[in-house]
Protein backbone atom coordinates (compact mmCIF):
# COMPACT_ATOMS: atom_id res chain seq x y z
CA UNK A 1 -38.94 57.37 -106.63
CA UNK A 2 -39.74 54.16 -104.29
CA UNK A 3 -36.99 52.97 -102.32
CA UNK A 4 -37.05 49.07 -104.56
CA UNK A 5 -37.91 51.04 -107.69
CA UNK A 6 -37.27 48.69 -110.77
CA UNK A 7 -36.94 45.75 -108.35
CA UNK A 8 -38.81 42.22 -109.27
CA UNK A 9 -40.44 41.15 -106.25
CA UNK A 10 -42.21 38.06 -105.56
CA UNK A 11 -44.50 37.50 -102.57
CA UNK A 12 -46.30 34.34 -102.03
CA UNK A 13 -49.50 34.10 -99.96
CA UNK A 14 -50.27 37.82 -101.47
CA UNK A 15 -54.02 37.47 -102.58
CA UNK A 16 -55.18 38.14 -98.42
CA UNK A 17 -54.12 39.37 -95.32
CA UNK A 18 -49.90 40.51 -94.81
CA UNK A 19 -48.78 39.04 -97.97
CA UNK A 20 -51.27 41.40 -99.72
CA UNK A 21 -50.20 44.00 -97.77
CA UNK A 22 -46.42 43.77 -98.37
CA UNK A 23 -47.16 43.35 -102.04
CA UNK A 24 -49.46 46.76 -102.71
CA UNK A 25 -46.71 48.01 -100.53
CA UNK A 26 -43.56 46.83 -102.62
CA UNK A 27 -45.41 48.12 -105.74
CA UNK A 28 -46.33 51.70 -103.98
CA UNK A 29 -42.71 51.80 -103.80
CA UNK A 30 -41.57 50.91 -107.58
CA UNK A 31 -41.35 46.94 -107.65
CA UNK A 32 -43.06 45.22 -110.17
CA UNK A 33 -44.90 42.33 -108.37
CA UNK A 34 -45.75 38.64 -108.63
CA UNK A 35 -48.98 37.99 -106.65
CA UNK A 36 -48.78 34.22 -105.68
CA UNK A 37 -51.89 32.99 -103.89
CA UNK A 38 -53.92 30.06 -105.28
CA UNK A 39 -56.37 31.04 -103.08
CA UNK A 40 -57.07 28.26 -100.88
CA UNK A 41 -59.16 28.21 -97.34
CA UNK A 42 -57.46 28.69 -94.13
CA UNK A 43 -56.84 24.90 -93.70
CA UNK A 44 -55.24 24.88 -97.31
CA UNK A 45 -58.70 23.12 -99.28
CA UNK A 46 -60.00 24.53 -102.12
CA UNK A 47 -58.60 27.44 -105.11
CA UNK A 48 -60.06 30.67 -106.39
CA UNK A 49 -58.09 32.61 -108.55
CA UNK A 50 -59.64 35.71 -107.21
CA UNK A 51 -58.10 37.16 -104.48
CA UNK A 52 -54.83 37.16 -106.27
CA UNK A 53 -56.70 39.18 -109.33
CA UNK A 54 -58.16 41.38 -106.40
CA UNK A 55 -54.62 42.25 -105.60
CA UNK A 56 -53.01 42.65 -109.52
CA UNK A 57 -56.24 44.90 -110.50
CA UNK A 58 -55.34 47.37 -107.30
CA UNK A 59 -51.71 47.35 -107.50
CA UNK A 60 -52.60 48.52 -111.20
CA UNK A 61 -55.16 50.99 -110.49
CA UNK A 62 -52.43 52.68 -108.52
CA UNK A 63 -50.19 52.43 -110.96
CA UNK A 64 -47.83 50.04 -110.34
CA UNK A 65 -47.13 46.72 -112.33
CA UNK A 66 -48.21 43.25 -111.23
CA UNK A 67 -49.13 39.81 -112.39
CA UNK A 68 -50.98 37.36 -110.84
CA UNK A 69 -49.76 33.48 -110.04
CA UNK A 70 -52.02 30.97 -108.48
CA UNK A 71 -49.06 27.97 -108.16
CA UNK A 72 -49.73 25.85 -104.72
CA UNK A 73 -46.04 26.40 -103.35
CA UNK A 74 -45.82 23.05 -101.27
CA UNK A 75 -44.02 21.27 -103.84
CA UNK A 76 -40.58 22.15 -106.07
CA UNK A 77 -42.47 22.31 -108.87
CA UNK A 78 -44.66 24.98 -107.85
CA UNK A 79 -41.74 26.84 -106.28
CA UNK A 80 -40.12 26.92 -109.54
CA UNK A 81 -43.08 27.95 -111.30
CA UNK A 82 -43.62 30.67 -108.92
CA UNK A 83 -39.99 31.95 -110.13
CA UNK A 84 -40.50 31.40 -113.56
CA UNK A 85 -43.34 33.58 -113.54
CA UNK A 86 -41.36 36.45 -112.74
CA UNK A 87 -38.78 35.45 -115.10
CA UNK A 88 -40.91 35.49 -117.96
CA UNK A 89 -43.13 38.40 -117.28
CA UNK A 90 -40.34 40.48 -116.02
CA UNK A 91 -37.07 39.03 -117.08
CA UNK A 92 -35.02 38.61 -113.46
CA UNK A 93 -36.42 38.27 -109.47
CA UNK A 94 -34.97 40.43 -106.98
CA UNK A 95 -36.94 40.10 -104.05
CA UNK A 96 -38.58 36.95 -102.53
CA UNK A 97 -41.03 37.19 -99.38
CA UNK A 98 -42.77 34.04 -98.60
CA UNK A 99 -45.55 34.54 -96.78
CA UNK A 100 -48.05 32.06 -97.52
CA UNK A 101 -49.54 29.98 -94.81
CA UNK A 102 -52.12 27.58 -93.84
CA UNK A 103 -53.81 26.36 -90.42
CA UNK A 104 -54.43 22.80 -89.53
CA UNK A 105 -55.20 23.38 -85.50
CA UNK A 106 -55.20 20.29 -83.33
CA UNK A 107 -53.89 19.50 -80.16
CA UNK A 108 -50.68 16.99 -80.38
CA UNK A 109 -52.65 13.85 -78.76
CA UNK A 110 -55.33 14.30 -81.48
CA UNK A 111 -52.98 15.51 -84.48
CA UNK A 112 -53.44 13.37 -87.56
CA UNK A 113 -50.13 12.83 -90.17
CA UNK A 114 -52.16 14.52 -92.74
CA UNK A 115 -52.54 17.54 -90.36
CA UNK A 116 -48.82 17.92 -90.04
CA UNK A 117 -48.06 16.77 -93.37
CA UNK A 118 -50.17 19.38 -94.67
CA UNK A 119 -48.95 22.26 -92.89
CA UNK A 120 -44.99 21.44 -93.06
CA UNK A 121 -45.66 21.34 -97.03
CA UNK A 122 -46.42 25.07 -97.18
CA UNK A 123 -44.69 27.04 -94.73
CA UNK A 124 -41.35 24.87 -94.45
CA UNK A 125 -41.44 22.95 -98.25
CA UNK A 126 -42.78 25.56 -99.84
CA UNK A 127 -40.79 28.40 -98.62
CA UNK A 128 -37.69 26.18 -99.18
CA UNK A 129 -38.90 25.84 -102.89
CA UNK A 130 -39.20 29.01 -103.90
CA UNK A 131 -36.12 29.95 -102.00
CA UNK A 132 -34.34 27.05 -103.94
CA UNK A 133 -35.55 27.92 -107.19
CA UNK A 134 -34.51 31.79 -106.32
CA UNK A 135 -31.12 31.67 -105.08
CA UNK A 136 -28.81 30.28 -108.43
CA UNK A 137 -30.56 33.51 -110.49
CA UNK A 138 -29.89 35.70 -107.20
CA UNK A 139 -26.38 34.44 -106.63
CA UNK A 140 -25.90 35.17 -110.09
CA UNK A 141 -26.53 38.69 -110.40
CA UNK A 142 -25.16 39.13 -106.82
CA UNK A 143 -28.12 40.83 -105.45
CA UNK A 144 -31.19 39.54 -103.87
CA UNK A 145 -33.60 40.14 -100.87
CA UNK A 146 -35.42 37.19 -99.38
CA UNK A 147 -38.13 37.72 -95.86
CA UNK A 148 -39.71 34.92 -94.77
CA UNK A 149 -42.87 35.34 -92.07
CA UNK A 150 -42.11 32.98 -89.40
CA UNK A 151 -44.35 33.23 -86.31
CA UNK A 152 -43.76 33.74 -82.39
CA UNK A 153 -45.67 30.23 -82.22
CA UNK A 154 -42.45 29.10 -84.13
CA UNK A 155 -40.26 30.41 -81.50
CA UNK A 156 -41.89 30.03 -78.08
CA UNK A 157 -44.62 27.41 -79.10
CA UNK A 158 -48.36 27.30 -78.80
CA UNK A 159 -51.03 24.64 -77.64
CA UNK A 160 -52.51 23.44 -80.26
CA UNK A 161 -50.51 24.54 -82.78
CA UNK A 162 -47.44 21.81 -83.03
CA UNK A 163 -47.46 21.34 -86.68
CA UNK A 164 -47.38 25.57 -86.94
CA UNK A 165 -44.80 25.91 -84.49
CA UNK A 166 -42.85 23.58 -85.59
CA UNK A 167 -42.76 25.02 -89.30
CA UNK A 168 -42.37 28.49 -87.99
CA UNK A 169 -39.39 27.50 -85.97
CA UNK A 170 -38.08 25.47 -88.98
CA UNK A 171 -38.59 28.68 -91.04
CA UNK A 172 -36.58 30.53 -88.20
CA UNK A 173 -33.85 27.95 -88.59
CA UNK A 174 -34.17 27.96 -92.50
CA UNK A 175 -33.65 31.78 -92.52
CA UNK A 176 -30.49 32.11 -90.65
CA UNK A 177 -28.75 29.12 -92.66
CA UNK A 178 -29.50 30.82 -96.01
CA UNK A 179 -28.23 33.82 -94.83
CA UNK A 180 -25.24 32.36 -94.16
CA UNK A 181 -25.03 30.66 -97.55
CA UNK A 182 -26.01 33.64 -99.34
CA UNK A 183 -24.16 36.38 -97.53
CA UNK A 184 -21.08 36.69 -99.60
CA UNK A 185 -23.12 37.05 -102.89
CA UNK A 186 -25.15 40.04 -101.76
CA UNK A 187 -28.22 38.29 -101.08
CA UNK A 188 -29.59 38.72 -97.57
CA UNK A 189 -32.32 36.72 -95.91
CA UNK A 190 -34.05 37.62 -92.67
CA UNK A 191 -37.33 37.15 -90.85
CA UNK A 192 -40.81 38.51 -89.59
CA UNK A 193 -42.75 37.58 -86.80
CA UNK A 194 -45.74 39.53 -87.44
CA UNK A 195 -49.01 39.93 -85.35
CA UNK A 196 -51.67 41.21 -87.13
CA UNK A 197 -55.60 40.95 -87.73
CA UNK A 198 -55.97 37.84 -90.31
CA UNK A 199 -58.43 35.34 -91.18
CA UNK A 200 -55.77 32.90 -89.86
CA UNK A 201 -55.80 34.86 -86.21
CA UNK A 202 -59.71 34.82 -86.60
CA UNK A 203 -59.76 30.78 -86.78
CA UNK A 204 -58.84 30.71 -83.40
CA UNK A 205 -61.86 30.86 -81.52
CA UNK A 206 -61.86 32.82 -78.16
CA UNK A 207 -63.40 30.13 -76.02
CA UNK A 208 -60.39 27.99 -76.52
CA UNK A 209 -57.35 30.88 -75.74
CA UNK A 210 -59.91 31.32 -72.66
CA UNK A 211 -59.92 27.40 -71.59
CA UNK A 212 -56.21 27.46 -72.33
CA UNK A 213 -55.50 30.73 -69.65
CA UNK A 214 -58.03 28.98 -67.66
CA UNK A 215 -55.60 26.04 -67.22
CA UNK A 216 -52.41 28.30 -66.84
CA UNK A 217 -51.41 27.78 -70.42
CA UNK A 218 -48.92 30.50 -70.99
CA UNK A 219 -49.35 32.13 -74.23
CA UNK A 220 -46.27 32.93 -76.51
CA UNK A 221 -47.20 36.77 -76.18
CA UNK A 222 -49.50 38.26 -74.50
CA UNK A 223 -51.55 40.79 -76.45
CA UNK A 224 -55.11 42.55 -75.84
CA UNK A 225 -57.69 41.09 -77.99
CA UNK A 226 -58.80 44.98 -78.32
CA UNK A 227 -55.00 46.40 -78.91
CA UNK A 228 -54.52 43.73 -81.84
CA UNK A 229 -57.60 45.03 -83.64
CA UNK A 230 -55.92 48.05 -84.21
CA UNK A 231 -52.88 46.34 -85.46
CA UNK A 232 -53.62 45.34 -89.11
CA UNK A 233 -51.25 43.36 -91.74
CA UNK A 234 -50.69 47.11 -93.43
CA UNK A 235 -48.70 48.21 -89.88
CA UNK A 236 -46.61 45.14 -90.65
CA UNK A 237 -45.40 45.62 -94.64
CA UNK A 238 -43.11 49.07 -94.09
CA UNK A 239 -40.91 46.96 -92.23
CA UNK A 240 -40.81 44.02 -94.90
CA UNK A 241 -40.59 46.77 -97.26
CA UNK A 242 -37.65 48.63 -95.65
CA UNK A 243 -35.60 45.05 -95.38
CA UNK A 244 -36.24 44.25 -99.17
CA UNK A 245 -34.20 47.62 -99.93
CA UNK A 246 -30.70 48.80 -100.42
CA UNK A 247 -30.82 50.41 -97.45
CA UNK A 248 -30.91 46.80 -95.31
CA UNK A 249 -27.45 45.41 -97.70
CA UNK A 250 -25.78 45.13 -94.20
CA UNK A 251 -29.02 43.68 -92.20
CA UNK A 252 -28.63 39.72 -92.46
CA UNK A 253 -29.78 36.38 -90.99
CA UNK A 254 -32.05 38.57 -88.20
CA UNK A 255 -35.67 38.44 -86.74
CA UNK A 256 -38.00 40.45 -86.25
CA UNK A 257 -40.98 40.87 -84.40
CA UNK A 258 -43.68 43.40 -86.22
CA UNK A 259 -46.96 44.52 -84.68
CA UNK A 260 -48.87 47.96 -84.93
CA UNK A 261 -46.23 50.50 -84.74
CA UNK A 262 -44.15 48.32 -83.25
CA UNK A 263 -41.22 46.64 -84.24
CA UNK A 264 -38.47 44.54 -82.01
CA UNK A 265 -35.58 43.09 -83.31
CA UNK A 266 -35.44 39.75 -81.72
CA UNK A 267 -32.25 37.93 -80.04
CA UNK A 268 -30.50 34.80 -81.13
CA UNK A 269 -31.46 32.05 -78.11
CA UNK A 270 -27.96 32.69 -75.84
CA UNK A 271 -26.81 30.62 -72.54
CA UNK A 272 -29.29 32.28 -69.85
CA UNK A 273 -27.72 30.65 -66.72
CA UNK A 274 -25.15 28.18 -66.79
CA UNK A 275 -24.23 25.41 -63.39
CA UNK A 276 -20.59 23.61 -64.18
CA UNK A 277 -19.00 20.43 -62.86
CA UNK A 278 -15.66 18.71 -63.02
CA UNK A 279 -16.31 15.91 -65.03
CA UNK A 280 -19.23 13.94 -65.45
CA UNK A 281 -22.44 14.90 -63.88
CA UNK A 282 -24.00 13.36 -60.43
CA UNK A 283 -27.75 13.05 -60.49
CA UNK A 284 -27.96 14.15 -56.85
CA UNK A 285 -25.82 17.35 -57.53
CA UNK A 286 -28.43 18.42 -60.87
CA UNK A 287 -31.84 17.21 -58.41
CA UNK A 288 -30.25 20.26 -55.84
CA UNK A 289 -29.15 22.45 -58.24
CA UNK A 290 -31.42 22.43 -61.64
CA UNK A 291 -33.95 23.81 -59.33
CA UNK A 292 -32.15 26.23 -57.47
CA UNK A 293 -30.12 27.66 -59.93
CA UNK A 294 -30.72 27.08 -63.64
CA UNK A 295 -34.69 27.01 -63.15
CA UNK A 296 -35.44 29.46 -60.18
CA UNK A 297 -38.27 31.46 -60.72
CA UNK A 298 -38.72 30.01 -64.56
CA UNK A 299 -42.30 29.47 -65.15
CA UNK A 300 -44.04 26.40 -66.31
CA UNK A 301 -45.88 27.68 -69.51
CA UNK A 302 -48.16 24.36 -69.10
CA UNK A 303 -48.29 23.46 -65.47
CA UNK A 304 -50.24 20.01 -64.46
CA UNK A 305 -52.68 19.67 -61.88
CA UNK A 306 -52.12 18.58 -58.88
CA UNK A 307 -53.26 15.28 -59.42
CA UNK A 308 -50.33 15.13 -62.15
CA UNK A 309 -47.43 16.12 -59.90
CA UNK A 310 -44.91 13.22 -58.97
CA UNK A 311 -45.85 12.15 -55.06
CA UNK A 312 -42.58 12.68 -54.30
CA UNK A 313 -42.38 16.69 -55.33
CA UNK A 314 -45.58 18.05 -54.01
CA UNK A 315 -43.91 18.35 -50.67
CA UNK A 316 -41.50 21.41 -52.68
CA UNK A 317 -44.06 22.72 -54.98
């Protein structure tokens, strides 16, 4: 007997990469399965209803019960659907893991509003829908598991990436407010920050991480191209798995970092170092001491050249 056996999951973004994975997973171990993906490209263009059929015809193969949904979730309307289809094929929803996602890459100076627009709708919008539509049913039945994949782009921030990161981090910030809301009912609602072999990591071509470590660009985490081939979205579902359980009732409003065989529990951003003053603050007190206290050896993850540093502080660089 699976550990959510009986359970009503739903998992957007499942037709490819670690939303399929979590939901062949959540059906290996009982959970009968909504399969959202409309299957769009990487950049969010385009719909095939296949790879979300791929997904249902496996899950079934093994056994397990699935249907497929192909509802874009950037919108409340297609968040609701989503829900509904779970409702009517399976009569309640239990578990909710968003982890649909699409890639709109552009550095900031060059980032069009449609860009943005585009990729705040699904990962931020469209996780809040679904979560919206979910909660009154889960809050009603006083159960309910809901893992949302944020990203350590969200967290620490990547070049090129703004509109990402900023969803990512929004989805970090959207995460620990519903578990707070959501708490007392039973429901819990925590994060992943996977890394993982996807088409999504593939779209990142390896001439541009290599221009960006060129110009002392610090990446968010460091990992060998060669090490993350071995890490695939499959290494990342046990641990989405093990959080949509019983066993996690008590696990709440966290994040977690998931990679290979790896897995981190990540902390909540605390004071580091702290400088105090009676009072209001004197500029020439925080130019002495900003430096040598709060920002001593703390890296630059973007230094500029030369060329680009004030006159006046290239004398203390």
């Amino acid at each position: 007997m699976g550990i959510v056996e009986g359970k009503v999951a739903v998992v957007t973004g499942a037709g490819r990469g670690i939303g399929r994975a979590i939901a062949i997973a959540l059906a290996r171990e009982g959970a009968r399965v909504v399969v959202n993906d409309p299957g769009v490209n990487v950049d969010g263009t385009g719909f095939d209803q296949g790879p979300a059929d791929e997904v249902v015809d496996t899950i079934r193969q093994q056994g397990g019960e699935a249907v497929a949904d192909y509802h874009p979730i950037a919108s409340m309307e297609g968040g609701q659907a989503v829900i509904q289809m779970a409702l009517d094929h399976f009569g309640r929803i239990d578990i909710l893991v968003n982890a649909a996602g699409i890639l709109r890459d552009r550095m900031i100076f060059n980032m069009t509003e449609e860009e943005w627009d585009a990729v705040m709708a699904v990962h931020l919008k469209g996780y809040f829908a679904t979560i919206r539509a979910a909660t009154p049913l889960m809050r009603q039945q006083r159960y309910g598991r809901i893992v949302n994949c944020t990203s350590m782009a969200g967290l620490r921030g990547t070049s090129g990436q703004a509109n990402y990161a900023a969803a990512k981090g929004g989805v970090y910030g959207l995460t620990k407010a519903v578990a707070r809301d959501m708490g007392r009912y039973g429901v819990t609602c925590n994060a992943v920050a996977p890394a993982a072999v996807t088409r999504m990591t593939a779209t990142i071509p390896q001439e541009a991480l290599q221009r960006r470590a060129q110009a002392g660009i610090v990446a968010p985490r460091r990992i060998d191209p060669e090490m993350l081939q071995q890490r695939t979205p499959e290494h990342v579902a046990p641990m989405v798995v093990y959080l949509c359980s019983e066993y996690a009732w008590n696990i709440n409003g966290q994040t977690f970092f998931v990679s290979g065989g790896e897995v981190s529990l990540l902390q909540e951003p605390m004071p580091y170092r702290t400088i105090v003053t009676d009072g209001i603050w004197d500029l020439g007190k925080l130019i002495r001491l900003v430096p040598e206290s709060l920002m001593q050896g703390i890296r630059n993850p973007a230094p500029p050249t030369e060329e680009n540093i004030p006159a006046s502080q290239r004398l203390t660089q």
